[in-house]
Protein backbone atom coordinates (compact mmCIF):
# COMPACT_ATOMS: atom_id res chain seq x y z
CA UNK A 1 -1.00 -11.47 -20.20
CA UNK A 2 1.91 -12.90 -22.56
CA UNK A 3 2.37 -9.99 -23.95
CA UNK A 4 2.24 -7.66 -20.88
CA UNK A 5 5.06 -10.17 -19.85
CA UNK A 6 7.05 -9.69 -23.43
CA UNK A 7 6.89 -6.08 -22.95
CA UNK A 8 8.38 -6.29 -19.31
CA UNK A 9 11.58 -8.46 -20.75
CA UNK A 10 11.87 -6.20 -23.96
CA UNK A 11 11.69 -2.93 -21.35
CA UNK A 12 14.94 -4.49 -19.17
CA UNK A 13 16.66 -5.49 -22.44
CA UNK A 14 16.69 -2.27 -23.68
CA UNK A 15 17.78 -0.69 -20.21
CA UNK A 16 20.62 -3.23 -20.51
CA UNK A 17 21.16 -2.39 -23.99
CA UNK A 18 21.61 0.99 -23.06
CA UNK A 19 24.36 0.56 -20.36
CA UNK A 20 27.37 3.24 -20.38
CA UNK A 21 30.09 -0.08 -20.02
CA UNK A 22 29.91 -3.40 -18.90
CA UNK A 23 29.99 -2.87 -15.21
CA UNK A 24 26.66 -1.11 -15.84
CA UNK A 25 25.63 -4.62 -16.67
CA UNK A 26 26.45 -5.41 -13.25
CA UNK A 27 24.24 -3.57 -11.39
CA UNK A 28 20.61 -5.64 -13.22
CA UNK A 29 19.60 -8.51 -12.12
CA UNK A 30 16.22 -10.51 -12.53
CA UNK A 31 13.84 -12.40 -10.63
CA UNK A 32 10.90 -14.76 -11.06
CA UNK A 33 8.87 -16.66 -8.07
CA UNK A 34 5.70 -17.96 -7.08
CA UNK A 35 3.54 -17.27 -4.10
CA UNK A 36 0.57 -19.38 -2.73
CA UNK A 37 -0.96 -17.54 -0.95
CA UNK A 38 -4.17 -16.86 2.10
CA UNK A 39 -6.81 -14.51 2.35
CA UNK A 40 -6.86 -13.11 6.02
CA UNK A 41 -10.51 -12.63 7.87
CA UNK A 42 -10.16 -9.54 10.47
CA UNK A 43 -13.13 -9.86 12.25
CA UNK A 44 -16.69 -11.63 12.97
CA UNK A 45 -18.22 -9.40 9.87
CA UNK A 46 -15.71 -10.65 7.29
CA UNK A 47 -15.52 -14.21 8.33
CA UNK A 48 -19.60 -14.40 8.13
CA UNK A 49 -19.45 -14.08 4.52
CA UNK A 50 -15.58 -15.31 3.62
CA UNK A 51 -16.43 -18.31 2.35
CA UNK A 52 -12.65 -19.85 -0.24
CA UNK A 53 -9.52 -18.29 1.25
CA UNK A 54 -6.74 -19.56 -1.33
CA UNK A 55 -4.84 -18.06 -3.95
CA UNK A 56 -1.63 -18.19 -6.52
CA UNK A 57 0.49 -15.61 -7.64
CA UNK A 58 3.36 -15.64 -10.40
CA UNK A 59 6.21 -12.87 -10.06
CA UNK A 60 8.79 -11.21 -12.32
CA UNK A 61 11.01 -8.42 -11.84
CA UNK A 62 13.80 -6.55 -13.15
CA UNK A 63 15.94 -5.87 -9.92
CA UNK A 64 18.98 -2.67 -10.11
CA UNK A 65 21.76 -3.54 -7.50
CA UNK A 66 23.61 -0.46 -6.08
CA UNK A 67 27.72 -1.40 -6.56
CA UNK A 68 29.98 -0.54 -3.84
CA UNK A 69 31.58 1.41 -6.65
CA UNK A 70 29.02 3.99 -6.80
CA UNK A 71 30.01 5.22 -3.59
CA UNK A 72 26.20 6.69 -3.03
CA UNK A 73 26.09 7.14 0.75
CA UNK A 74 22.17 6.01 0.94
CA UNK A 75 23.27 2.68 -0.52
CA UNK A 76 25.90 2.23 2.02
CA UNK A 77 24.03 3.03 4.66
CA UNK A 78 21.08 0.66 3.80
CA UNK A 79 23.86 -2.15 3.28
CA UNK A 80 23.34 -1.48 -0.54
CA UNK A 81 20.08 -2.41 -1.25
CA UNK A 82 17.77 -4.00 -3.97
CA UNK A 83 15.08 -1.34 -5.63
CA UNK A 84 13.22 -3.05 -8.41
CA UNK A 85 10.23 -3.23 -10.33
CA UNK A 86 7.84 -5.95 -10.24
CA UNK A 87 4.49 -7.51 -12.20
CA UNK A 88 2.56 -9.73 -10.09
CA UNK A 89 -0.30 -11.57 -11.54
CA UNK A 90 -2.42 -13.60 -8.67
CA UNK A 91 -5.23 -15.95 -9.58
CA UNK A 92 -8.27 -15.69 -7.42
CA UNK A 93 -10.40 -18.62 -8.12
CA UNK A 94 -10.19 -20.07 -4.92
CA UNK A 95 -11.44 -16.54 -3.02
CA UNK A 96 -15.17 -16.61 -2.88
CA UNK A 97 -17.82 -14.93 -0.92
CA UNK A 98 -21.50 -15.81 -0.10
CA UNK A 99 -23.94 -14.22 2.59
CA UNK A 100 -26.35 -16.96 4.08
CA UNK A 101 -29.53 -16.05 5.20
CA UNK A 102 -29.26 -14.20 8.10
CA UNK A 103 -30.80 -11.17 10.15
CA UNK A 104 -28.19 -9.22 9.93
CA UNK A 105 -28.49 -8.60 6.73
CA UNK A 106 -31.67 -6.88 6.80
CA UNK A 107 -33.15 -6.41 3.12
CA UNK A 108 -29.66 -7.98 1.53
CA UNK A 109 -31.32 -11.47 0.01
CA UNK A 110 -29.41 -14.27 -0.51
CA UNK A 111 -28.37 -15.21 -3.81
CA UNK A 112 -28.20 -18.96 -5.27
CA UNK A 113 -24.25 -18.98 -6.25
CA UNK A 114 -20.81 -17.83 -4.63
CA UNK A 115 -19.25 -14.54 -5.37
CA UNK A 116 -15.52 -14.74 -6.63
CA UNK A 117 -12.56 -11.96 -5.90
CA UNK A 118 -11.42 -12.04 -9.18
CA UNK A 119 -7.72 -12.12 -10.78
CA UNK A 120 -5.52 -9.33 -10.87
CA UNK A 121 -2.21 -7.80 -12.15
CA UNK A 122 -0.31 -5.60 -10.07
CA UNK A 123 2.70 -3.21 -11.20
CA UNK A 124 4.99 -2.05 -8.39
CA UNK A 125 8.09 -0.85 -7.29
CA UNK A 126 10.02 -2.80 -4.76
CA UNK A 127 12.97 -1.65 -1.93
CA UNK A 128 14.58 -4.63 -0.26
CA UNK A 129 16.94 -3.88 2.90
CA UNK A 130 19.55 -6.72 3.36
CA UNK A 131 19.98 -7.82 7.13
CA UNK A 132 22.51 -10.06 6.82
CA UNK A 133 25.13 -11.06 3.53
CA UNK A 134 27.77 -13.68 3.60
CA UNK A 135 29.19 -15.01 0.16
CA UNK A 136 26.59 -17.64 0.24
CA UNK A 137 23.48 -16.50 1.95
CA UNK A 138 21.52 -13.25 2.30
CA UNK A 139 18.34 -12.34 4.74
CA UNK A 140 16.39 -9.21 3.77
CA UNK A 141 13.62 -7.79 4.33
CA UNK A 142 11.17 -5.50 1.45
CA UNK A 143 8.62 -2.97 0.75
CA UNK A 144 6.65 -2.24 -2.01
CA UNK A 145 4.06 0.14 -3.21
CA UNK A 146 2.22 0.39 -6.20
CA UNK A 147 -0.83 0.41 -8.70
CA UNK A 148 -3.24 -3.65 -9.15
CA UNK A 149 -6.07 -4.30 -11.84
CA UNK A 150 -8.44 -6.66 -10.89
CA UNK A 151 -10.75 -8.03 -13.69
CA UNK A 152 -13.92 -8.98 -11.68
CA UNK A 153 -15.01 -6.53 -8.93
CA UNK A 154 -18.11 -6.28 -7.02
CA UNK A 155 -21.09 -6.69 -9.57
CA UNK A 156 -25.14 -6.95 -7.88
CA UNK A 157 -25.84 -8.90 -10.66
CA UNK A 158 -23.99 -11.75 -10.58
CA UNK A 159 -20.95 -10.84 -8.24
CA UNK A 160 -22.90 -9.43 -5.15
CA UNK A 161 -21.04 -10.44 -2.65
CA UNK A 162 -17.56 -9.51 -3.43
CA UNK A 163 -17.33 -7.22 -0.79
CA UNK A 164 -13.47 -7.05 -1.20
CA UNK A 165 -12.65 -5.49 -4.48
CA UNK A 166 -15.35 -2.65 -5.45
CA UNK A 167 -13.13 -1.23 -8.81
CA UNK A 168 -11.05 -2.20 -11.53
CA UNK A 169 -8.12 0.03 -10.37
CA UNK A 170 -6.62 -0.82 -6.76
CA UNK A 171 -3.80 0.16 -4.71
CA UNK A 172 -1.20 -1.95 -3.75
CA UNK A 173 1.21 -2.58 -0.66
CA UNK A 174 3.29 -5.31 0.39
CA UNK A 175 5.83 -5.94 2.65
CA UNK A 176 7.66 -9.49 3.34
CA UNK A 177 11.07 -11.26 4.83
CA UNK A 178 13.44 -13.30 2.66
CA UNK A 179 16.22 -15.03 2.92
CA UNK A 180 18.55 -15.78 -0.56
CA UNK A 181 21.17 -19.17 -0.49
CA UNK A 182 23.33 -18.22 -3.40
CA UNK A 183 24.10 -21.45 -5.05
CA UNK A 184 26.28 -20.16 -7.84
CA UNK A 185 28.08 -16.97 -7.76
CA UNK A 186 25.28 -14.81 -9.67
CA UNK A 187 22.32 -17.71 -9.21
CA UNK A 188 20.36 -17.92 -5.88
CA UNK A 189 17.06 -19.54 -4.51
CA UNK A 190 15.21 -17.32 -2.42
CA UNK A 191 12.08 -18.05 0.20
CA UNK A 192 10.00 -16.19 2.67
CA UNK A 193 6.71 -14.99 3.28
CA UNK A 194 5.15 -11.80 1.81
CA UNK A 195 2.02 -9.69 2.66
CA UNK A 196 -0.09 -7.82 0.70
CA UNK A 197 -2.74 -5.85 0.44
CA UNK A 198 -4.99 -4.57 -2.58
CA UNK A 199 -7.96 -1.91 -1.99
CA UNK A 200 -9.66 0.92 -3.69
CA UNK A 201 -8.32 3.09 -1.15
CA UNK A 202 -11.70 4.19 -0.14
CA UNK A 203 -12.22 5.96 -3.72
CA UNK A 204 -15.16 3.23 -4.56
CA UNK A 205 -17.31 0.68 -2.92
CA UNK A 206 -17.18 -1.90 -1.82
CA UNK A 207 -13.85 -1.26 0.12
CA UNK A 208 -13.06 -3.88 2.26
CA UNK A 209 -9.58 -4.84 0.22
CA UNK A 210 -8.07 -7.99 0.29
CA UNK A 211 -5.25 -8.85 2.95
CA UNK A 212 -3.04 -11.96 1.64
CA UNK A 213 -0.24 -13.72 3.09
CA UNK A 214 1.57 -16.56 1.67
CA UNK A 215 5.20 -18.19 1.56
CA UNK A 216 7.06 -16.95 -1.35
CA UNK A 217 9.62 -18.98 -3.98
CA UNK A 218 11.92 -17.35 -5.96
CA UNK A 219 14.89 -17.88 -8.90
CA UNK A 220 17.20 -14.75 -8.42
CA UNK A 221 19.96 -13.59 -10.74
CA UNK A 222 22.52 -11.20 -9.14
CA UNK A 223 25.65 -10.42 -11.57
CA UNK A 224 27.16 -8.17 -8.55
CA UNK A 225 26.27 -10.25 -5.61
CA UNK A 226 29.98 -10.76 -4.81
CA UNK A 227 31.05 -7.11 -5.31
CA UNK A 228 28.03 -6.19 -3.15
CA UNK A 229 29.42 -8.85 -0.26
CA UNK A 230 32.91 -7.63 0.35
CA UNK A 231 32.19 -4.33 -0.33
CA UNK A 232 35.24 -3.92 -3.24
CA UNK A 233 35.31 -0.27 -4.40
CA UNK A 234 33.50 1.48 -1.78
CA UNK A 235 34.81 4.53 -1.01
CA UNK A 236 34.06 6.63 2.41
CA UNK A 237 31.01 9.28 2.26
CA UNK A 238 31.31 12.40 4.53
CA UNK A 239 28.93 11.79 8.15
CA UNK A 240 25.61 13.06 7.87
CA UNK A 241 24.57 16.13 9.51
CA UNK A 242 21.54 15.98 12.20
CA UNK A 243 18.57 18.44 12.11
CA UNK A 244 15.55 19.64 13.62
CA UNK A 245 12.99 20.69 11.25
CA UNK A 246 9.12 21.55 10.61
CA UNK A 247 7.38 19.54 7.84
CA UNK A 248 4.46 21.61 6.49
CA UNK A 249 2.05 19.23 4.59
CA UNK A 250 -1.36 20.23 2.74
CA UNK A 251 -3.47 17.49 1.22
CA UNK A 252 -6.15 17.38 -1.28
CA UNK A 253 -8.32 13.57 -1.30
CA UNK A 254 -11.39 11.76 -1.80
CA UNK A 255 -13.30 8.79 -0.48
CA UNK A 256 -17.06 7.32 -0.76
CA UNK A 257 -19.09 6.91 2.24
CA UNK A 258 -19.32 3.63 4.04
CA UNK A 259 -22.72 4.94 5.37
CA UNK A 260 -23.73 4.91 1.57
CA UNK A 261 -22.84 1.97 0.88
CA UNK A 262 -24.55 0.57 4.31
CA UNK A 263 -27.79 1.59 3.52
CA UNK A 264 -28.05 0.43 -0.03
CA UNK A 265 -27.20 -2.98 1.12
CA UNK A 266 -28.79 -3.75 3.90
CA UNK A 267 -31.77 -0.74 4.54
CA UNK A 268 -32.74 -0.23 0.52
CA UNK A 269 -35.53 -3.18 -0.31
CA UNK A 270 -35.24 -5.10 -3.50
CA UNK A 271 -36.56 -3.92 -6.62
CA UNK A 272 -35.60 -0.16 -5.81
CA UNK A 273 -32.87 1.26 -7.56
CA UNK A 274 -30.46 1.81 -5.35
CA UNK A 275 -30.93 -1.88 -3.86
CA UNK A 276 -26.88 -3.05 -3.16
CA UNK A 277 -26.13 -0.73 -5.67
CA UNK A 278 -22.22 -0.29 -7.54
CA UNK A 279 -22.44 3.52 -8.27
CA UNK A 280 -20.92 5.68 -5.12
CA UNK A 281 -20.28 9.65 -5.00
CA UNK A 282 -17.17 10.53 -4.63
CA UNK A 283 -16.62 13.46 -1.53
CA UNK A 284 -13.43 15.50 -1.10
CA UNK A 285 -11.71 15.17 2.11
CA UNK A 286 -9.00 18.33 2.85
CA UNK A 287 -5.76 18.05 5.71
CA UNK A 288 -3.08 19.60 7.20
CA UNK A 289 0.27 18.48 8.61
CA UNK A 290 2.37 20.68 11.11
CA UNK A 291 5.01 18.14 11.99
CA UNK A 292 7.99 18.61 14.32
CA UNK A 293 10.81 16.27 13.02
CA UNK A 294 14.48 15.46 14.17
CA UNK A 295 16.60 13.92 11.18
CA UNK A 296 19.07 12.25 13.75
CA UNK A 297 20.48 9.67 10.41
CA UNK A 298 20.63 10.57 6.68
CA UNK A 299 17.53 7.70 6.15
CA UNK A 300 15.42 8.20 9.15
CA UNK A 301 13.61 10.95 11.05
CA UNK A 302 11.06 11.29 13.37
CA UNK A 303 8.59 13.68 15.46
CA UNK A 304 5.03 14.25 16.35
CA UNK A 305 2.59 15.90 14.87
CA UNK A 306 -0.60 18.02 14.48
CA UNK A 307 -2.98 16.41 12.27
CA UNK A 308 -6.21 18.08 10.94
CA UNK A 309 -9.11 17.05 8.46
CA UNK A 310 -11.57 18.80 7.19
CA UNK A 311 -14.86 16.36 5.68
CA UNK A 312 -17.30 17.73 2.87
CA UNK A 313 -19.58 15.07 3.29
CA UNK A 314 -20.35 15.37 7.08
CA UNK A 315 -24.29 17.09 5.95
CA UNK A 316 -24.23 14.11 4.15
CA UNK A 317 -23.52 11.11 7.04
CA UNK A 318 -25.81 13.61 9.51
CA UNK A 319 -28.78 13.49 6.92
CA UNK A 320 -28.50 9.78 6.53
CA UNK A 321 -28.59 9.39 10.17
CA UNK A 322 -31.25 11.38 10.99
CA UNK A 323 -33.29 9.59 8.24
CA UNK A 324 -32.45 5.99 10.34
CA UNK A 325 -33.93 7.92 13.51
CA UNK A 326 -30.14 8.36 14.78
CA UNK A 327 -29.35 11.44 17.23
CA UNK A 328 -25.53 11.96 17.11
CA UNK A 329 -23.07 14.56 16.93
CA UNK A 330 -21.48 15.66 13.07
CA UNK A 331 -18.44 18.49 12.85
CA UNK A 332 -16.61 18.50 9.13
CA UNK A 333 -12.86 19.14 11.68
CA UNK A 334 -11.16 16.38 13.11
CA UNK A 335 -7.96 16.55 15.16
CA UNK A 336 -5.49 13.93 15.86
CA UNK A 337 -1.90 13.84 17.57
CA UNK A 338 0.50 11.72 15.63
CA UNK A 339 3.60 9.79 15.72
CA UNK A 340 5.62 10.40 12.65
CA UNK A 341 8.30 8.61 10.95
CA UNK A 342 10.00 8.66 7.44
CA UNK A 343 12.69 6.56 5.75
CA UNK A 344 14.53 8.29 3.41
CA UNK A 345 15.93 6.88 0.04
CA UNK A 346 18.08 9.10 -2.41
CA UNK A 347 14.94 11.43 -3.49
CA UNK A 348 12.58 9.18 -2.12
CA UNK A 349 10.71 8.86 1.23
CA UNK A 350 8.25 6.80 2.83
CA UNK A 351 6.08 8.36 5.34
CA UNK A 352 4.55 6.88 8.11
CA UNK A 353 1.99 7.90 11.08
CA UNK A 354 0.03 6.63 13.76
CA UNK A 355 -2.22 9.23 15.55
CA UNK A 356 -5.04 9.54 18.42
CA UNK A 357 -8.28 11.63 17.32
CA UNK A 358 -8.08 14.82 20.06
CA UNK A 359 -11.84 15.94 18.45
CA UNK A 360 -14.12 13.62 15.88
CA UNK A 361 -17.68 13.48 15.56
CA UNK A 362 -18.43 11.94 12.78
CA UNK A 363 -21.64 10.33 13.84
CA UNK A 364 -23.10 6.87 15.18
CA UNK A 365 -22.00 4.68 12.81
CA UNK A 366 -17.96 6.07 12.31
CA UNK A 367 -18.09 5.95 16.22
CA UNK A 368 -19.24 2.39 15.71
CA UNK A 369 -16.81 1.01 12.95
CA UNK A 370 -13.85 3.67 13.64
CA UNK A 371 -11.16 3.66 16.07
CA UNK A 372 -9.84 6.47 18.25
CA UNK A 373 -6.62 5.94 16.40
CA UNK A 374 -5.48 5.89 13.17
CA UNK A 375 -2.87 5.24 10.59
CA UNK A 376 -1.22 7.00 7.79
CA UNK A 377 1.20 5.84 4.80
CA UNK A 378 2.20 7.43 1.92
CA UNK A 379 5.13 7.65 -0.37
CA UNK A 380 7.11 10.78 -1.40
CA UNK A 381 9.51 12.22 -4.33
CA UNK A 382 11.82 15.36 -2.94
CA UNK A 383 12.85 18.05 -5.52
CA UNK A 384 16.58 18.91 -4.95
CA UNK A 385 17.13 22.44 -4.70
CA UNK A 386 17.57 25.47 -2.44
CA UNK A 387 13.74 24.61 -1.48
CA UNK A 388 13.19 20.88 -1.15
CA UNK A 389 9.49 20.44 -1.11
CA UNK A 390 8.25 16.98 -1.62
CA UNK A 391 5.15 15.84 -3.56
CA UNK A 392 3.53 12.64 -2.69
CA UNK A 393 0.56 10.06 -2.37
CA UNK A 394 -1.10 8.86 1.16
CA UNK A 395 -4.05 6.80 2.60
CA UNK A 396 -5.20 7.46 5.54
CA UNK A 397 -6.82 4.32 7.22
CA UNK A 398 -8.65 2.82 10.44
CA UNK A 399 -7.17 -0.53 11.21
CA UNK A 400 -6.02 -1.11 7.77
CA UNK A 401 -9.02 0.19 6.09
CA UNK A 402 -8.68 3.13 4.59
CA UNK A 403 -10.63 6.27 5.10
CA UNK A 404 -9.81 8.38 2.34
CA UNK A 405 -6.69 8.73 -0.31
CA UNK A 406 -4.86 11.92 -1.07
CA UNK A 407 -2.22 13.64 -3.02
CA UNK A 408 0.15 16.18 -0.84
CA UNK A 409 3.00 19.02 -1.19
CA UNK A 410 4.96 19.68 1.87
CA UNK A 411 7.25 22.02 2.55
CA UNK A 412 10.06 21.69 5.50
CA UNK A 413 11.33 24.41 7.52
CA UNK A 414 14.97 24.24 9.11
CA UNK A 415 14.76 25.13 12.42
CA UNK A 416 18.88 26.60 13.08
């Protein structure tokens, strides 16, 4: 861990090292904080077995701060932000799990010692919106995305009940409000609350993730923070032009099956080999994305949409089913109507949805644990050029948990 934070220092010294002048200098700053922080229980299920809620996380980061100076009309209109990159190592000692004996567990035993989340180091990249900057005092608010490594994940040996973190590689998302007294001119003491959340994204099981909340403490260093206040330098970007376009999106994922992992927990009887099992096949899950959009500022659009999804593993859930005596409906399609939005960041874009399912039948047990609606998030990287298609990363989830994760191309079409 020492040395994975060595490496992070010698990476920014070296990007300072390599600055053009010394106002380059100005634009890197540095952070380090620490979060205490809360599992959160959705649900009857979760809190059953949630048994130690607690955690601590330690944060660095290497922070680049836009300068009036640059003139780059994204940073202007965002109120020149913060984008940075951050390592965030949380200890999980305090997170445990344990079933008790109980009937609705069916042929799950219980097990003579608490289950324990784990610790984990997460890598991500950070975008932090100011809402309000005087020369002493800042309120933001920031997003992050990015890739967590947990060192203890579900185990039937001797971790069995860590039904939060089912694989060594997770994803990661967070999302919190801040507010920054600067008590020096480039020093400042920042607090707030963050949120995050760590999964497998549905490529493993278990895949319940872990949802944690916490105040946050920070030490800031901002070289430019005055520049960045009065706005010195800044010089006027042409108005952005308004369209009405057609995103095209195709998307290529995977996910396990939560009916999988149901019946090797609670229907498979100990002492068979798949009894609460770690190993999980891995399905593909196809989609399409015919959005309508309306680019009405040069960081935001939105639309609606025409969402579709195509599931390999449907023979799969309806065999399962039929094995538990369960008469229900199975079609690989789904359709869902969407709400789309995406904020826009020089090359960059995050892309958000929330639809309704038109036509699902995905059996009992997805009509049991599924809602009619669902959510989508994903981030994108434009290429510049007479075609601008975008590349990207999604999850789709149902109330946070995701149903399956994907890699996507889409293509827009300018409608005149």
């Amino acid at each position: 861990m020492r040395k994975l934070i060595s490496f992070c220092f010698l990476l920014l010294n070296i990007c300072v090292a390599n600055a053009d002048d010394k106002d380059s200098l100005q634009r890197w700053g540095v952070s380090a904080g620490l979060n205490p922080g809360r599992v959160l229980c959705f649900g009857k299920y979760q809190k059953k077995w949630q048994k130690g809620k607690d955690n601590f996380s330690l944060d660095i980061g290497a922070n680049y701060h836009p300068l009036p100076a640059d003139s780059n009309a994204f940073d202007a209109d965002y109120g020149f932000p913060t984008v940075g990159a951050h390592l965030k190592m949380s200890f999980n000692h305090g997170v445990t799990m344990h079933r008790d004996k109980d009937p609705d567990w069916g042929y799950a035993e219980e097990v003579d010692y608490n289950s324990h989340m784990g610790n984990s180091v997460a890598l991500f990249g950070t975008f932090e919106r100011p809402l309000f900057r005087n020369k002493h005092f800042e309120a933001e608010m920031d997003i992050s995305m990015g890739l967590a490594y947990s060192n203890t994940i579900y185990n039937k040996e001797n971790n069995i009940d860590n039904e939060l973190i089912g694989s060594h590689l997770l994803i990661y998302f967070g999302m919190g409000a801040h507010a920054t007294w600067m008590f020096t001119p480039k020093i400042g003491l920042k607090a707030g609350v963050d949120y995050w959340h760590v999964s497998t994204g549905a490529l493993d099981r278990p895949n319940k993730g872990a949802n944690i909340i916490g105040p946050s403490l920070a030490l800031v260093y901002v070289p430019s923070y005055q520049q960045r206040v009065w706005g010195k330098g800044y010089r006027f970007n042409p108005p952005f032009e308004k369209k009405l376009y057609l995103d095209m999106t195709v998307g290529v994922g995977a996910k396990t099956l939560y009916e999988e992992f149901e019946v090797t927990q609670f229907q498979t009887p100990k002492g068979e080999k798949d009894y609460r099992t770690e190993d999980f096949k891995l399905y593909m899950a196809y989609s399409t994305q015919t959005d309508l959009m309306y680019r009405y500022a040069r960081r935001w659009a939105s639309g609606v949409g025409l969402d579709l999804f195509y599931g390999t593993y449907t023979s799969r859930v309806a065999e399962i089913e039929e094995h538990r005596g369960v008469s229900a409906k199975h079609h690989p399609w789904s359709v869902g109507l969407a709400v789309k939005h995406q904020a826009f960041y020089r090359q960059w874009s995050l892309a958000m949805a929330v639809g309704w399912y038109l036509h699902r039948e995905m059996g009992e047990n997805a009509a049991h644990i599924e809602e009619k609606y669902y959510e989508r998030i994903g981030l994108r990287y434009t290429f510049p050029g007479a075609l601008p298609f975008s590349i990207g990363a999604s999850v789709k989830a149902h109330s946070t948990i995701a149903d399956f994760t994907e890699v996507n191309i889409t293509f827009p079409i300018r409608i005149k």
